[in-house]
Protein backbone atom coordinates (compact mmCIF):
# COMPACT_ATOMS: atom_id res chain seq x y z
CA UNK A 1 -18.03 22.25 4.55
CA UNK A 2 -16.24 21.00 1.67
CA UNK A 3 -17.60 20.86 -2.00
CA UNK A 4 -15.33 18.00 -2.48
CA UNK A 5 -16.16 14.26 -2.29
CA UNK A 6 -15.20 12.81 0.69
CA UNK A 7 -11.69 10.91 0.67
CA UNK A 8 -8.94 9.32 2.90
CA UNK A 9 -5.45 9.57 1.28
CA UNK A 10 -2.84 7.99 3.11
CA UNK A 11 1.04 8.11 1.89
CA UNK A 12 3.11 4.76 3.82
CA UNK A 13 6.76 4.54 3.74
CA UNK A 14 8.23 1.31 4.66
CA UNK A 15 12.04 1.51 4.85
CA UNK A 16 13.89 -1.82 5.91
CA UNK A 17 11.43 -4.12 4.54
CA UNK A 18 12.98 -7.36 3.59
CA UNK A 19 14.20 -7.29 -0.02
CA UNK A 20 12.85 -10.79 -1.04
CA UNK A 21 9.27 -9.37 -0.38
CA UNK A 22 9.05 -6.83 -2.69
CA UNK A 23 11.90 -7.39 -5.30
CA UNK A 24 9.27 -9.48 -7.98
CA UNK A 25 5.82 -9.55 -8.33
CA UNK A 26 4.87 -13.21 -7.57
CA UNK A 27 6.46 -12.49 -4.25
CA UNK A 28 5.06 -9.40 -3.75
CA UNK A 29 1.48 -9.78 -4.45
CA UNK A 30 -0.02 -12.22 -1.78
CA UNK A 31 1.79 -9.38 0.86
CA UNK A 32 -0.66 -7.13 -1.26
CA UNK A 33 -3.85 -8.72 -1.01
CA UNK A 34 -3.33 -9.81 2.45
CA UNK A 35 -2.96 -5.81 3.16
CA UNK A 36 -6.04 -4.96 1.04
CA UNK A 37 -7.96 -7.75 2.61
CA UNK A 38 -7.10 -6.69 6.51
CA UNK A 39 -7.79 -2.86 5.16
CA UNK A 40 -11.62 -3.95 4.26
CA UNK A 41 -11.74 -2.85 0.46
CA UNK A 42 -12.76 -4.16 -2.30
CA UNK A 43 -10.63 -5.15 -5.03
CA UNK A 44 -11.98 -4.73 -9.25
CA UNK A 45 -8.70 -5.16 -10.77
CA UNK A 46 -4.71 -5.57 -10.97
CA UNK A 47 -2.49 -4.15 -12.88
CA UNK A 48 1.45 -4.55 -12.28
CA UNK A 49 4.34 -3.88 -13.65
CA UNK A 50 7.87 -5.91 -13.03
CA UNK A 51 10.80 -4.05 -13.75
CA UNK A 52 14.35 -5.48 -14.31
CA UNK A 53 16.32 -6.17 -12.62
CA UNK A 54 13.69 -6.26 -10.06
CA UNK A 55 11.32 -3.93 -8.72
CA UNK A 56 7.61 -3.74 -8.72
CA UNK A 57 4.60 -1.22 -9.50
CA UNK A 58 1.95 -3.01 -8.22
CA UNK A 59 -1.75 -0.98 -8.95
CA UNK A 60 -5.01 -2.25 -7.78
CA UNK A 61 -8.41 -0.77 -8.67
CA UNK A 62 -10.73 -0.20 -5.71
CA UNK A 63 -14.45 -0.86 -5.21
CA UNK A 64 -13.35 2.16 -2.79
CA UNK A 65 -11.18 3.78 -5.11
CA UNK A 66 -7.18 2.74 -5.53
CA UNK A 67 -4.14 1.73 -3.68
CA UNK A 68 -0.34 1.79 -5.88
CA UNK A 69 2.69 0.26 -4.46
CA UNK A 70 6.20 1.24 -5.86
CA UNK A 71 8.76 -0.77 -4.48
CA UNK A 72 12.87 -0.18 -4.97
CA UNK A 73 14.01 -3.54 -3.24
CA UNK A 74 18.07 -1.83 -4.04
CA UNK A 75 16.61 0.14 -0.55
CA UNK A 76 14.35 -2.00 0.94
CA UNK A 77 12.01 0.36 0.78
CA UNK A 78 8.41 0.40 -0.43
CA UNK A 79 5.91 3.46 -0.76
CA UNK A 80 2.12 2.74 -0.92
CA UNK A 81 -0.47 5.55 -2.13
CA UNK A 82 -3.78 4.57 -0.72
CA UNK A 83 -6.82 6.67 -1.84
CA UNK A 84 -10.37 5.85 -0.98
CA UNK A 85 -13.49 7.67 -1.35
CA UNK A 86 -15.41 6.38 1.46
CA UNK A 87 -14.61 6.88 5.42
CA UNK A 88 -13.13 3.90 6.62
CA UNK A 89 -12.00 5.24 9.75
CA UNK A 90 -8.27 4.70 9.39
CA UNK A 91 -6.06 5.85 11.79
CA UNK A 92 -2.40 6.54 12.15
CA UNK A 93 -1.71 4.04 14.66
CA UNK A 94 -3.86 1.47 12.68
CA UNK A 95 -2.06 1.50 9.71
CA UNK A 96 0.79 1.32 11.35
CA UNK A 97 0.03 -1.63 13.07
CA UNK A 98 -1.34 -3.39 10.03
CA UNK A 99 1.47 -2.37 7.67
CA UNK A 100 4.32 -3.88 10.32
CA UNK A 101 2.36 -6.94 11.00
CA UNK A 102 1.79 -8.05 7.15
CA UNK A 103 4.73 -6.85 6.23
CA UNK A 104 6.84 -7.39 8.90
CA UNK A 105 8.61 -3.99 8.76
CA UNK A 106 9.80 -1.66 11.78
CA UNK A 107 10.43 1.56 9.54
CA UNK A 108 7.22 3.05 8.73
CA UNK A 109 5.90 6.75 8.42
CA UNK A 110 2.34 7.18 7.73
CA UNK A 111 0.88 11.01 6.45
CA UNK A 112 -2.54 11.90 5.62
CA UNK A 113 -2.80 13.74 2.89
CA UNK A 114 -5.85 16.34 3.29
């Protein structure tokens, strides 16, 4: 037994993810809370950053604890660090499901951190 808190921390990879999506904020964001939503947590607060010429850092605070998005749209790739302190049960195969369908990408790799 752990003298940890519990957590679930979750590194995504999505290569080949359609440029458009994730190159400015206001594009990027409803993608985001669509994800969160479908996920089941709880969102507090946003904080993002637009970079130029285009790329996004998109942070949101958790009522479970916090989920970052970098995105480099140059590779059409996007990395998303999901951390939560509750068990929600996630599963490989879930969030790979979930992360193709809202973001319509075909390249993911999913690790748990532990």
């Amino acid at each position: 037994m752990s003298n940890y808190p519990y957590k679930e921390h979750w590194i995504l990879e999505i290569k080949d993810i359609s440029r458009e999506k994730i190159e400015k904020v206001q594009h990027f964001v409803p993608y985001a809370d669509v994800y969160i939503k479908q996920l089941g947590l709880t969102e507090i607060e946003e904080f993002s950053q637009q970079f130029e010429p285009y790329g996004v850092t998109l942070v949101k605070i958790l009522g479970e604890s916090h989920i970052a998005f970098h995105s480099w749209p140059e590779y059409n790739y996007l990395h998303i660090d999901l951390l939560t302190c509750i068990e929600l049960g996630l599963t490989k195969e879930k969030l790979q499901f979930l992360t193709e369908e809202v973001f319509e990408a075909e390249d993911v790799h999913i690790r748990q951190v532990n």
